[in-house]
C-alpha atoms as a PDB file:
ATOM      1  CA  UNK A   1     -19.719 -36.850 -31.015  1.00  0.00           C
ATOM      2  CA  UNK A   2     -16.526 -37.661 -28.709  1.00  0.00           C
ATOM      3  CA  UNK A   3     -14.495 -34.916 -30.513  1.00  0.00           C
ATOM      4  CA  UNK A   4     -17.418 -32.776 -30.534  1.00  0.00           C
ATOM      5  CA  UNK A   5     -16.913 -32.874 -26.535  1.00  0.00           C
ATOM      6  CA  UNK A   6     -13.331 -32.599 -26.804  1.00  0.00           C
ATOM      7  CA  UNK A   7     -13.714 -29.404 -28.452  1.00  0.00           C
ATOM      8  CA  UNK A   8     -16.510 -27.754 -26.216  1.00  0.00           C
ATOM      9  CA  UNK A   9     -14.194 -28.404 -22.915  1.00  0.00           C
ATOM     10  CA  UNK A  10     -11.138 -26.698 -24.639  1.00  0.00           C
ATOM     11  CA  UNK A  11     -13.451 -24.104 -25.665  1.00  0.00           C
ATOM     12  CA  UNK A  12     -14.632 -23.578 -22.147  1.00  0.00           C
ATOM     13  CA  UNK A  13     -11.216 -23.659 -20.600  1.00  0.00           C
ATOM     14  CA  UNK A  14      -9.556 -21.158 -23.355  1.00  0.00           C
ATOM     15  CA  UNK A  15     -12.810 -19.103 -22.388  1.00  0.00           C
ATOM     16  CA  UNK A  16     -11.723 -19.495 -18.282  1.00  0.00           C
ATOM     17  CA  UNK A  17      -8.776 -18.570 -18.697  1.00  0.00           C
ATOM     18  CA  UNK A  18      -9.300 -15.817 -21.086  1.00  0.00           C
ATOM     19  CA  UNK A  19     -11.174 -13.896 -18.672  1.00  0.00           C
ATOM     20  CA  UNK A  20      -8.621 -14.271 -15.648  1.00  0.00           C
ATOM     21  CA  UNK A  21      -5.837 -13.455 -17.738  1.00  0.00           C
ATOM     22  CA  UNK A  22      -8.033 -10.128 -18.776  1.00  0.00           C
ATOM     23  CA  UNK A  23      -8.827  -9.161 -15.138  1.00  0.00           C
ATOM     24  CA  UNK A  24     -12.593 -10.086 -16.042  1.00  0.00           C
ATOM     25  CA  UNK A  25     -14.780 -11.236 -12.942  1.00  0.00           C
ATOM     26  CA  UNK A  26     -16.151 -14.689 -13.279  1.00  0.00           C
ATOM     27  CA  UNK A  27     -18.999 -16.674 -11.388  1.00  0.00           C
ATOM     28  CA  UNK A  28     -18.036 -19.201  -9.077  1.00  0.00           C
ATOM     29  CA  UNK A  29     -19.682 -22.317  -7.893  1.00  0.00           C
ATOM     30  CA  UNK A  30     -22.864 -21.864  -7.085  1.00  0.00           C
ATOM     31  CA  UNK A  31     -23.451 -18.565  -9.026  1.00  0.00           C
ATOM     32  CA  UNK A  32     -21.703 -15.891  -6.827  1.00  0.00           C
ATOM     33  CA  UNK A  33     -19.272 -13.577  -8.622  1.00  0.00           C
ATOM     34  CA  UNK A  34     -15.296 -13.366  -7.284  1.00  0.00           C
ATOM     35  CA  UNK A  35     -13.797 -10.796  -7.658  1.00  0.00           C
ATOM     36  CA  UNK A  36      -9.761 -10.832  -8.867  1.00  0.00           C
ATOM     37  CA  UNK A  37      -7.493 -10.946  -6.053  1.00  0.00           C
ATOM     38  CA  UNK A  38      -6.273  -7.309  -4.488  1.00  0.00           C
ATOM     39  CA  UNK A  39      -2.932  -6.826  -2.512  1.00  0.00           C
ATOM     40  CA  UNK A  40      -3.403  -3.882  -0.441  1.00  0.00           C
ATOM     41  CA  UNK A  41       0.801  -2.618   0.209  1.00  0.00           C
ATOM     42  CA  UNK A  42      -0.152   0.433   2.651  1.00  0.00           C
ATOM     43  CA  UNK A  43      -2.739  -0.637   5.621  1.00  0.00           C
ATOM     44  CA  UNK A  44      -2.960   0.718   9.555  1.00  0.00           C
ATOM     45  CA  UNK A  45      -3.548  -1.137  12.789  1.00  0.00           C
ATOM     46  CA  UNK A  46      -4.069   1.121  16.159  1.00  0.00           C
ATOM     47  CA  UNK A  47      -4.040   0.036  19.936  1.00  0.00           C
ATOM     48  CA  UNK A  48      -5.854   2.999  20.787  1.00  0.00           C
ATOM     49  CA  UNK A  49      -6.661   6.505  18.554  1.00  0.00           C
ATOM     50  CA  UNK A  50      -8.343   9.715  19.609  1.00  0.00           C
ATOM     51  CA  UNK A  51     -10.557   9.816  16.635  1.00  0.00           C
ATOM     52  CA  UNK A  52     -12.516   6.781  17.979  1.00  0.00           C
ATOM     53  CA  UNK A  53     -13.236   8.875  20.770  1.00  0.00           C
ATOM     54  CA  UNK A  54     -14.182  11.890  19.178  1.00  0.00           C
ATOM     55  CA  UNK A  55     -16.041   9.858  16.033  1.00  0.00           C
ATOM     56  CA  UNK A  56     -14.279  12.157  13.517  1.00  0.00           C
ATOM     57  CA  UNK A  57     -16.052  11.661  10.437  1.00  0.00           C
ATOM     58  CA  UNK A  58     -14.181  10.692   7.310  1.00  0.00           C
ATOM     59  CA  UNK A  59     -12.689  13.993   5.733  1.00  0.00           C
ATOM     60  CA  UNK A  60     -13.866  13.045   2.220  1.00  0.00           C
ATOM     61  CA  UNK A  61     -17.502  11.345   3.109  1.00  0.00           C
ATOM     62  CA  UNK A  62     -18.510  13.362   6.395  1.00  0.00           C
ATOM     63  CA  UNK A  63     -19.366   9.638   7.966  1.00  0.00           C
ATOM     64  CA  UNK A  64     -18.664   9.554  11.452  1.00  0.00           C
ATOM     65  CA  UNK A  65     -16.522   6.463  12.250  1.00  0.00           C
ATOM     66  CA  UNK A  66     -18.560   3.343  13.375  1.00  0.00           C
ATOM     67  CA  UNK A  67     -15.705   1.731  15.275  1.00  0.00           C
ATOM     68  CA  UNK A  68     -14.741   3.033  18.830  1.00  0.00           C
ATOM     69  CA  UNK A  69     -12.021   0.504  19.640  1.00  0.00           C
ATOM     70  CA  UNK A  70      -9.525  -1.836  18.195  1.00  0.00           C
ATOM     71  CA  UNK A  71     -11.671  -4.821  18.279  1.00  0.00           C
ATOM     72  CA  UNK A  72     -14.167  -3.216  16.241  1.00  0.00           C
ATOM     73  CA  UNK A  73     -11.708  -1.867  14.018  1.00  0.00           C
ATOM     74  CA  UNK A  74     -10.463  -4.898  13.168  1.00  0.00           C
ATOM     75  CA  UNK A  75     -14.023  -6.664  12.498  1.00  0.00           C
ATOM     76  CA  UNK A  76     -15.096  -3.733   9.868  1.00  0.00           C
ATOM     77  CA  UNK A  77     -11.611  -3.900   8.437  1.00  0.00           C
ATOM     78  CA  UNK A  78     -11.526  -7.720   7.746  1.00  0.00           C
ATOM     79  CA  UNK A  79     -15.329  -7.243   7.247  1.00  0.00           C
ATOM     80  CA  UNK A  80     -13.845  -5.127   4.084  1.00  0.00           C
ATOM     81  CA  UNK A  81     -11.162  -7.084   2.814  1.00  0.00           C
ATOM     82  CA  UNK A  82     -13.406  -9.716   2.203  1.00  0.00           C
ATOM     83  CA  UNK A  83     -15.912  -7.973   0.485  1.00  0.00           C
ATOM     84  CA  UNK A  84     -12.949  -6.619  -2.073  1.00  0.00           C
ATOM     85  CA  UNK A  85     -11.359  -9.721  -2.323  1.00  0.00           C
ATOM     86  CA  UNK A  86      -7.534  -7.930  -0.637  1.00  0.00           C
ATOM     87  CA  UNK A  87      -5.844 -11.300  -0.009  1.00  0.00           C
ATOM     88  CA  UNK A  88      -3.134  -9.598   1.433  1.00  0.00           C
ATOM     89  CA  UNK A  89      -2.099  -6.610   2.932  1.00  0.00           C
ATOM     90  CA  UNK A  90       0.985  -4.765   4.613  1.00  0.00           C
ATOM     91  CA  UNK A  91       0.080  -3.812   7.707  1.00  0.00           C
ATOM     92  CA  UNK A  92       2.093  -1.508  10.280  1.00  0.00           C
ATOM     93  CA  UNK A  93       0.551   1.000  13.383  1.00  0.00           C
ATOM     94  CA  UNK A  94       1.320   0.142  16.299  1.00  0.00           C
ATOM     95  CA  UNK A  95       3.360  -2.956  16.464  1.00  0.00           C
ATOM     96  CA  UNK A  96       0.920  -4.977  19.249  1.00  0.00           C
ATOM     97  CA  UNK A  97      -2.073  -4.003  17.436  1.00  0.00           C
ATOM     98  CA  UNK A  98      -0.632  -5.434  14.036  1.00  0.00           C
ATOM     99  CA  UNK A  99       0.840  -8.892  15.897  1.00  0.00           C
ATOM    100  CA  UNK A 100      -2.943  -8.961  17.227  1.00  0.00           C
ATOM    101  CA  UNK A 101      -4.162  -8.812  13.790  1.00  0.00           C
ATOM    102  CA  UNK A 102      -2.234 -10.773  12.025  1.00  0.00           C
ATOM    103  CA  UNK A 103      -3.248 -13.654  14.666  1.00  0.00           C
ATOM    104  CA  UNK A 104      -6.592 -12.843  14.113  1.00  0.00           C
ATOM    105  CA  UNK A 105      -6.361 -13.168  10.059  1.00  0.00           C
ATOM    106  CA  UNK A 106      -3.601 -15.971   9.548  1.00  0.00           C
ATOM    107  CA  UNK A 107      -1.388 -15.159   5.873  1.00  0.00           C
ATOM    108  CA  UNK A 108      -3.750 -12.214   5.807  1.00  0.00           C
ATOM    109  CA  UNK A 109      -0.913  -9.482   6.638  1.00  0.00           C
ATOM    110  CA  UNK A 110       2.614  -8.707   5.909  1.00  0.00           C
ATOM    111  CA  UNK A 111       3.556  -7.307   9.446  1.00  0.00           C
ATOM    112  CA  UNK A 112       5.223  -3.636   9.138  1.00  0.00           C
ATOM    113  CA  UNK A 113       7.344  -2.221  11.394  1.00  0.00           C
ATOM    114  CA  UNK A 114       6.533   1.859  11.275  1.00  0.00           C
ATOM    115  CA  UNK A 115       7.923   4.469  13.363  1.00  0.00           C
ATOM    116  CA  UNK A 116       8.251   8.595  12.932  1.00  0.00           C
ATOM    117  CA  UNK A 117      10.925   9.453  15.618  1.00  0.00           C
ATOM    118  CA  UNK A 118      14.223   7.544  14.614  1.00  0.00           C
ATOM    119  CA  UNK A 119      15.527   8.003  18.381  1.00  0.00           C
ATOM    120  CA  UNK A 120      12.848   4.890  19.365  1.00  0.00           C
ATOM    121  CA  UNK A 121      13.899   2.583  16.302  1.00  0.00           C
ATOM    122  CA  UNK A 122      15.317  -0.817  17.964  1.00  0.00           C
ATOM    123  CA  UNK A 123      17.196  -2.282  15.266  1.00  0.00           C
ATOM    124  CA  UNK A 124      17.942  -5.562  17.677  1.00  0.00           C
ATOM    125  CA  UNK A 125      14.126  -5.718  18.057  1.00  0.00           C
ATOM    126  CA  UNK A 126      13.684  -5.364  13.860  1.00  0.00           C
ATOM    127  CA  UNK A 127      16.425  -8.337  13.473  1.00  0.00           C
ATOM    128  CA  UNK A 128      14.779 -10.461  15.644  1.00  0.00           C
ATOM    129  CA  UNK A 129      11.547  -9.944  14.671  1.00  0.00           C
ATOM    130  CA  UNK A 130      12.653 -10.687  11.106  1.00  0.00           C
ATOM    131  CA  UNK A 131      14.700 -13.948  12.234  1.00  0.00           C
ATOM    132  CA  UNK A 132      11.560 -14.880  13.834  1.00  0.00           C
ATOM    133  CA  UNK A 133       9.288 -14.654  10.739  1.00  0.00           C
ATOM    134  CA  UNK A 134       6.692 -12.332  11.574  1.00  0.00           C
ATOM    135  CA  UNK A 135       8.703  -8.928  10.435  1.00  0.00           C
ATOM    136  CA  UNK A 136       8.390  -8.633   6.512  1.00  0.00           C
ATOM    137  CA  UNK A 137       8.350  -4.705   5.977  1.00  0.00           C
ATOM    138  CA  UNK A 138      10.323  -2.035   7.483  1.00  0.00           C
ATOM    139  CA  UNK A 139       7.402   0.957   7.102  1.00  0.00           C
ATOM    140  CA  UNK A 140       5.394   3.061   7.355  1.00  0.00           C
ATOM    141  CA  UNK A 141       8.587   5.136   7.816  1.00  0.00           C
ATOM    142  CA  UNK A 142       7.435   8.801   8.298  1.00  0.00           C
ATOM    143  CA  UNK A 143      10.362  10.297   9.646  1.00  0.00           C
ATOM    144  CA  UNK A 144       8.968  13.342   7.751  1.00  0.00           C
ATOM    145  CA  UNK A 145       6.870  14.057  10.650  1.00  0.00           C
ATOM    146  CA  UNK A 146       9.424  14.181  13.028  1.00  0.00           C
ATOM    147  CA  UNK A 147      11.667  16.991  10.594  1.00  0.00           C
ATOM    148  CA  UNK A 148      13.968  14.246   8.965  1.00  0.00           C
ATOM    149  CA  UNK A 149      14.751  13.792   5.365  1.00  0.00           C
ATOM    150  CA  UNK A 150      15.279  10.158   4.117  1.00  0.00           C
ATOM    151  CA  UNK A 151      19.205  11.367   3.371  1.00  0.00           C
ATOM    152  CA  UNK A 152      19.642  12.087   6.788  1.00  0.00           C
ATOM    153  CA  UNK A 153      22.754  10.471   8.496  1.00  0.00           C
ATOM    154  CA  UNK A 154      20.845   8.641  11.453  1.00  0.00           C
ATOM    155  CA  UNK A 155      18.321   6.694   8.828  1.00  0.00           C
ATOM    156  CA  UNK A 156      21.722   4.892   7.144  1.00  0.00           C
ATOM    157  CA  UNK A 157      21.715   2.655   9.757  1.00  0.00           C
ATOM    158  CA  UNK A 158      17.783   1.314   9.080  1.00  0.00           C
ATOM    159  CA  UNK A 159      18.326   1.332   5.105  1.00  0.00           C
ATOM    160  CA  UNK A 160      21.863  -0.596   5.820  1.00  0.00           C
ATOM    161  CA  UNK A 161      19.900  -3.046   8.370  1.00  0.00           C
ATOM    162  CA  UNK A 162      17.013  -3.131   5.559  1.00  0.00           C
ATOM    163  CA  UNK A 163      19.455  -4.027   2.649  1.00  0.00           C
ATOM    164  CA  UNK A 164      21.517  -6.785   4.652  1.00  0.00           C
ATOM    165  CA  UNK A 165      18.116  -8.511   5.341  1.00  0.00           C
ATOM    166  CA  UNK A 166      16.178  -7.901   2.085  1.00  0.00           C
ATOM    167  CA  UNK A 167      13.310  -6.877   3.989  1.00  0.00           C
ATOM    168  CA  UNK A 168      11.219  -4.013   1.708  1.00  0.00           C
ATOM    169  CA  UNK A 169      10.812  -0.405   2.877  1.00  0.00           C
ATOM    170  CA  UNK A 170       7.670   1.360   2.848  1.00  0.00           C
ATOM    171  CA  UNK A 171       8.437   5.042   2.828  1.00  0.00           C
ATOM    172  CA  UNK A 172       6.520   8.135   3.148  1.00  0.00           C
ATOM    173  CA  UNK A 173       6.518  10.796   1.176  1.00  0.00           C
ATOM    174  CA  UNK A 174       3.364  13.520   1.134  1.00  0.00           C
ATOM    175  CA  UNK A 175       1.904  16.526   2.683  1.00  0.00           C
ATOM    176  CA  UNK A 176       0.009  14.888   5.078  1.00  0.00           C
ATOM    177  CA  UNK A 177      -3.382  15.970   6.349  1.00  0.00           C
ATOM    178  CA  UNK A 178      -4.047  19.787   5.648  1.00  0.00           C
ATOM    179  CA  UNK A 179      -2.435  22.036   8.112  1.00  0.00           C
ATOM    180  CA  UNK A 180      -0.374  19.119   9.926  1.00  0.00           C
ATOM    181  CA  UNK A 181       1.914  21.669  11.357  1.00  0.00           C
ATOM    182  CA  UNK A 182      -0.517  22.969  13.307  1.00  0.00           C
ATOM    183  CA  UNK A 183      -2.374  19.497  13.980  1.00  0.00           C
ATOM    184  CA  UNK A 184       0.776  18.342  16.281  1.00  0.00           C
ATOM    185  CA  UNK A 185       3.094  17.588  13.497  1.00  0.00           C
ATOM    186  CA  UNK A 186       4.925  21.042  14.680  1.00  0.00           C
ATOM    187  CA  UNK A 187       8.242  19.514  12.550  1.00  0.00           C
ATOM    188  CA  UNK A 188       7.071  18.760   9.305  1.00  0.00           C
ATOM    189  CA  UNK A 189       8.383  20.308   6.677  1.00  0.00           C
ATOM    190  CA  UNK A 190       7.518  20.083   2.936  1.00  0.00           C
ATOM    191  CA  UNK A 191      10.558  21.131   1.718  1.00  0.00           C
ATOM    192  CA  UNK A 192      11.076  17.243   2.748  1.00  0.00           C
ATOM    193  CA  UNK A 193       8.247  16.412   0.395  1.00  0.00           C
ATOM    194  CA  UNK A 194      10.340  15.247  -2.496  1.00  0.00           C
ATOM    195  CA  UNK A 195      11.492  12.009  -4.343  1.00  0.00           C
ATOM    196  CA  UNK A 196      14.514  13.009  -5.062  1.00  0.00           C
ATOM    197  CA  UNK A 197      15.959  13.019  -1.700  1.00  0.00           C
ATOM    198  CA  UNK A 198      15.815   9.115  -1.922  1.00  0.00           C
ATOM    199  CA  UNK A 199      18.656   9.224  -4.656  1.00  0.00           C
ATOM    200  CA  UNK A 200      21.380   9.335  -1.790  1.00  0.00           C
ATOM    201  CA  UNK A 201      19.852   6.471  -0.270  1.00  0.00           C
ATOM    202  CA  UNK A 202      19.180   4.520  -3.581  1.00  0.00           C
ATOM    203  CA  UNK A 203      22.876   5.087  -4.327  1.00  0.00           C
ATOM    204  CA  UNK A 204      24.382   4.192  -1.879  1.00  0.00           C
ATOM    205  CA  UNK A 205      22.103   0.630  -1.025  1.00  0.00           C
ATOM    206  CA  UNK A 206      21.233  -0.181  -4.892  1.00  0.00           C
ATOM    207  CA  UNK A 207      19.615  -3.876  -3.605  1.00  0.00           C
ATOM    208  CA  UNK A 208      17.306  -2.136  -1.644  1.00  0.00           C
ATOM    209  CA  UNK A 209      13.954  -2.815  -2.352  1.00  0.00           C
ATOM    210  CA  UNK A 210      11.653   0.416  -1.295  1.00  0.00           C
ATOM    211  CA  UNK A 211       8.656   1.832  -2.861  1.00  0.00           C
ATOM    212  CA  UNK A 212       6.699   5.526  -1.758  1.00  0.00           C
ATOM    213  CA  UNK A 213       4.246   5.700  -0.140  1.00  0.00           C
ATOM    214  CA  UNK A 214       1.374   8.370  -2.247  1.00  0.00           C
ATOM    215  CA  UNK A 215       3.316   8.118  -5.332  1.00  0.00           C
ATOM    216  CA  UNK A 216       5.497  10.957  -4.262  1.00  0.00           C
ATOM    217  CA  UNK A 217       2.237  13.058  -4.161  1.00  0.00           C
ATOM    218  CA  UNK A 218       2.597  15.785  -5.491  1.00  0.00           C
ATOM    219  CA  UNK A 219       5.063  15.647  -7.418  1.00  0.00           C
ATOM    220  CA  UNK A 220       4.920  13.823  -9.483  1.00  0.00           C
ATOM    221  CA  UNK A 221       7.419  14.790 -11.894  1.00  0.00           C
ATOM    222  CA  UNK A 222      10.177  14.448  -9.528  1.00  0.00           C
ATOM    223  CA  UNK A 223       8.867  10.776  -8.773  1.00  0.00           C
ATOM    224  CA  UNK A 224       8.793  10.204 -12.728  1.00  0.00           C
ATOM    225  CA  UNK A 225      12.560  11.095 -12.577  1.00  0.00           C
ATOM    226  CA  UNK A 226      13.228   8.495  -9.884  1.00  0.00           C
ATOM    227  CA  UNK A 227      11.749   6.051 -11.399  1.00  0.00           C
ATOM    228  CA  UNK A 228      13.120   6.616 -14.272  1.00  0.00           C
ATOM    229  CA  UNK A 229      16.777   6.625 -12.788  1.00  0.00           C
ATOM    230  CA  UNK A 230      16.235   3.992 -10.432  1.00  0.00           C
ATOM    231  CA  UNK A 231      14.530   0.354 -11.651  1.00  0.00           C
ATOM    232  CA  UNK A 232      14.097  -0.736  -7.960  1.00  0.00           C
ATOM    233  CA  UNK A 233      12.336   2.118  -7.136  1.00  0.00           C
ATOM    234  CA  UNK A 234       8.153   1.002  -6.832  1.00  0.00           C
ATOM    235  CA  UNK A 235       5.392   3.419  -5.501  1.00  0.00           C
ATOM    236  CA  UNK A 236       2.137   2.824  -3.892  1.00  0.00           C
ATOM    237  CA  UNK A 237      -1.191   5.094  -4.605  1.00  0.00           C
ATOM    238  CA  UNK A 238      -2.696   5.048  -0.769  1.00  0.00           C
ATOM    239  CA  UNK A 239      -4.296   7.697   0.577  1.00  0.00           C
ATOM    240  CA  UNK A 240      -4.248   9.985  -2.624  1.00  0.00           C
ATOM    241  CA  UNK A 241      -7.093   7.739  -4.546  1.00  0.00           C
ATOM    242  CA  UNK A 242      -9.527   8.450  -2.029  1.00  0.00           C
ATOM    243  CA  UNK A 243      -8.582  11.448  -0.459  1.00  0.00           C
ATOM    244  CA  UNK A 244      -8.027  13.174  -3.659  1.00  0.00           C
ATOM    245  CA  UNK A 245     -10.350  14.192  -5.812  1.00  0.00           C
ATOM    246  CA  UNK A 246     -11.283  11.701  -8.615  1.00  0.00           C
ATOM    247  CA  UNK A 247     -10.143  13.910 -11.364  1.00  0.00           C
ATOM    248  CA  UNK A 248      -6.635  14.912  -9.475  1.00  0.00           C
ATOM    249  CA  UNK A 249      -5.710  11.452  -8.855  1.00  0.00           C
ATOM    250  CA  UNK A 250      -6.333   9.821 -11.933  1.00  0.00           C
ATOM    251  CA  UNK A 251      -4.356  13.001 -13.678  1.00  0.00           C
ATOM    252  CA  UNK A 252      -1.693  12.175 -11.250  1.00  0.00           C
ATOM    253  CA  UNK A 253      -1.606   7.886 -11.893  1.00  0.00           C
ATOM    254  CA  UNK A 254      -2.076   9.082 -16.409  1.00  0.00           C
ATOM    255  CA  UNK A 255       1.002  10.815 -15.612  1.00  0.00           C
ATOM    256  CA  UNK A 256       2.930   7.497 -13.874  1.00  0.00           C
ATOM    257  CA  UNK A 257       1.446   5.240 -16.299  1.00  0.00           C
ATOM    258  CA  UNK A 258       1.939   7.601 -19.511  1.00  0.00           C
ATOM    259  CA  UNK A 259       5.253   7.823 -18.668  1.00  0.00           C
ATOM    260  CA  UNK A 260       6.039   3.931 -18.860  1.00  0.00           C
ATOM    261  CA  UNK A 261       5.587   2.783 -15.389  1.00  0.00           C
ATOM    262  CA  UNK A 262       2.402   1.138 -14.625  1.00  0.00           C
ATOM    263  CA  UNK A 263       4.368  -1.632 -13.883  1.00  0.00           C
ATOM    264  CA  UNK A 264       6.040  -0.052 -10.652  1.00  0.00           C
ATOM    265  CA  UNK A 265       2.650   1.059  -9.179  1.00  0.00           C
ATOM    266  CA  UNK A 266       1.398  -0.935  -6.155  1.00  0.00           C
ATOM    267  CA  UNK A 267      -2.392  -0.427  -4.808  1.00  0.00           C
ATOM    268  CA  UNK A 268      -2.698   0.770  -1.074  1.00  0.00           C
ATOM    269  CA  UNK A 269      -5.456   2.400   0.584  1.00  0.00           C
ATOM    270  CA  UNK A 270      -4.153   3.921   3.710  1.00  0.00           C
ATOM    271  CA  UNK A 271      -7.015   3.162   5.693  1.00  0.00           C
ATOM    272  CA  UNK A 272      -6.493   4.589   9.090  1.00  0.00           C
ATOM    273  CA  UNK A 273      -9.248   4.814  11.408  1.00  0.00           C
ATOM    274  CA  UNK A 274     -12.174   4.830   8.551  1.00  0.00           C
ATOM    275  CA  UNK A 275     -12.809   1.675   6.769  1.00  0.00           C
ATOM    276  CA  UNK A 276     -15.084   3.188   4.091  1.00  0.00           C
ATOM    277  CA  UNK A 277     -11.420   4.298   2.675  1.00  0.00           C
ATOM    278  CA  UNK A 278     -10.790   0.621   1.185  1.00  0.00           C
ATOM    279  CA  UNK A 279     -13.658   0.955  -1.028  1.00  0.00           C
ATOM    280  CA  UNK A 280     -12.964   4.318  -1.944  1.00  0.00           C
ATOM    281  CA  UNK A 281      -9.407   3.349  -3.043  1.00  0.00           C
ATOM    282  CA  UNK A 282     -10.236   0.447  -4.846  1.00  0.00           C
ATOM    283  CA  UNK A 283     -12.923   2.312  -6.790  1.00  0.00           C
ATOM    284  CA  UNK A 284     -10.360   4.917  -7.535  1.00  0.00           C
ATOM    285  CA  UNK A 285      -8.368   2.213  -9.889  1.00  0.00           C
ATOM    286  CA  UNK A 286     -11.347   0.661 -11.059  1.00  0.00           C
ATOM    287  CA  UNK A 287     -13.191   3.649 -12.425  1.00  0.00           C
ATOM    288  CA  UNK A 288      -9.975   4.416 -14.099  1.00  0.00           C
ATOM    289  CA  UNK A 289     -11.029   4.491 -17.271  1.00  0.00           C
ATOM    290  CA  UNK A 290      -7.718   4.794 -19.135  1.00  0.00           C
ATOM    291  CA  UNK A 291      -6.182   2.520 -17.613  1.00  0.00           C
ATOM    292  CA  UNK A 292      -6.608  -1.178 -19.725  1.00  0.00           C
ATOM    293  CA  UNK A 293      -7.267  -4.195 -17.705  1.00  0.00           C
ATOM    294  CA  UNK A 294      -3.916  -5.962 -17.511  1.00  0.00           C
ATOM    295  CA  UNK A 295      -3.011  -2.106 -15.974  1.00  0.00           C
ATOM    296  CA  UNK A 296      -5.588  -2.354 -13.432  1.00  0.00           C
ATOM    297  CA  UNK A 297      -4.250  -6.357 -12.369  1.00  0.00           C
ATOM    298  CA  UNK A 298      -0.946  -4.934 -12.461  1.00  0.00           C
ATOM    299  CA  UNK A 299      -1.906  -1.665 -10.037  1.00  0.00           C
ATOM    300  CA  UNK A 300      -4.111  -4.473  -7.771  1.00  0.00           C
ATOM    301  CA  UNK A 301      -2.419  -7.600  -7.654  1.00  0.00           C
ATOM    302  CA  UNK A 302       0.847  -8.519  -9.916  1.00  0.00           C
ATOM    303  CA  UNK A 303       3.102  -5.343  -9.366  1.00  0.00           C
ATOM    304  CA  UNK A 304       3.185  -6.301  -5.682  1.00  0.00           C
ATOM    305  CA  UNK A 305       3.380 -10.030  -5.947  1.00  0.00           C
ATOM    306  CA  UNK A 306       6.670  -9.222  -7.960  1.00  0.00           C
ATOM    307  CA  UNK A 307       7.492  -6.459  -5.820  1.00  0.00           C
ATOM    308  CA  UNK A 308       7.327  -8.366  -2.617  1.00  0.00           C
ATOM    309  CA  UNK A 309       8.452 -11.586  -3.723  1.00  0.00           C
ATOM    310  CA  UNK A 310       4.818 -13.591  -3.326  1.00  0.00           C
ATOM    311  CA  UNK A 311       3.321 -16.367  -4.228  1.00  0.00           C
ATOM    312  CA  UNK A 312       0.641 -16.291  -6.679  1.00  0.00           C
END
């Protein structure tokens, strides 16, 4: 009878840990089901925004937004983390907003430092920062906004900083909203919309670590190429699986993944100013059906904890 137990607790564990190696949600005490862990890599903190004020609904739902402040923001945002089990998340906006946040949430957030106009990037300010501990990515860096390509001369001197210090890179690369030319992004350009003009960069700082921002959407077989040529190299899926729809973005991750690197794609959501976005994202990778379930951890959770250098 003794070995009888013996064998129904190593049963029971192999079982366990069966169906957390697989991805599989299991019940926890009491009967309430966990989800597996999510790191979120591309996440937004505001002081202040104008579509508070106006309530501009979500461009793929129609909702109108909920939250009118920061405060609020920050409650539904949490509010949704928790419900999708995101342990962690890199979080960038406005820098007082995120250093608000991440005092709000402690070991929730990986504090970002993003900027568009490279004539207001303090690199004293990043160093600091960094020596300090709360500075852990340099990004969202959407100098594409502002008319600048990543190549560009005056960025050397944030991917040399970013190098020196190890600290990751979160850059974007995408249309941006329809019609952001004439939506007060008067400089954008999307003949600056492409992958490859990271190879200069890449090239010249090969220990940088930097990953996309929306895949490179889209195109995506100039991101294939890069990451392809470039190991490093990691992407991130925000905005694109929600904002897309489902049958374009799951075209566009088959494509990443067919092509051998599911194991360089990082889960973000982008969420902005509407926090319906997290769910939408996350659904986007679930309902993935091609995708097998040690693909799906890897898109959720273990490309960024490699990625990112994290604990499990």
């Amino acid at each position: 009878m003794r070995n009888l137990k013996k064998t129904i607790v190593v049963v029971r564990i192999s079982v366990v840990a069966f169906l957390l190696l697989s991805g599989v949600s299991v019940f926890a005490q009491r009967g309430k089901k966990t989800e597996p862990p999510i790191i979120d890599v591309h996440l937004h903190a505001f002081s202040s925004d104008p579509r508070w004020n106006a309530r501009t609904p979500n461009p793929v739902t129609n909702r109108p937004l909920t939250a009118t402040n920061e405060t609020a923001h920050m409650a539904e945002t949490l509010a949704q983390l928790k419900k999708y089990n995101i342990v962690k998340a890199v979080l960038s906006g406005d820098y007082d907003a995120v250093l608000r946040w991440s005092a709000a949430a402690p070991n929730r957030f990986l504090i970002g430092y993003s900027f568009d106009d490279i004539s207001k990037v303090d690199l004293d300010f990043i160093r600091l920062e960094h020596a300090a501990g709360r500075l852990k990515v340099i990004g969202e860096v959407a100098t594409q906004y502002e008319g600048l390509a990543p190549n560009d001369p005056r960025l050397e001197p944030v991917f040399a900083l970013a190098e020196e210090l190890d600290i990751p890179v979160a850059y974007h690369i995408h249309p941006g909203p329809q019609g952001a030319i004439y939506k007060g992004a008067p400089r954008m350009r999307q003949s600056l919309n492409s992958p490859l003009l990271l190879e200069d960069v890449l090239v010249k700082h090969p220990k940088l670590r930097l990953y996309v921002m929306h895949a490179g959407y889209p195109r995506v077989e100039e991101m294939i190429n890069m990451l392809y040529a470039y190991p490093q190299l990691y992407v991130d899926v925000g905005a694109i699986d929600w904002t897309r729809s489902r049958a374009e973005f799951h075209d566009y991750l088959r494509r990443i993944v067919d092509a051998g690197f599911g194991n360089r794609i990082m889960f973000g959501s982008d969420q902005m100013v509407w926090t319906d976005a997290i769910g939408m994202a996350v659904e986007g990778i679930r309902s993935a059906k091609f995708l097998t379930p040690k693909q799906k951890r890897d898109i959720f959770y273990n490309n960024a904890v490699r990625f990112f250098r994290l604990e499990q």
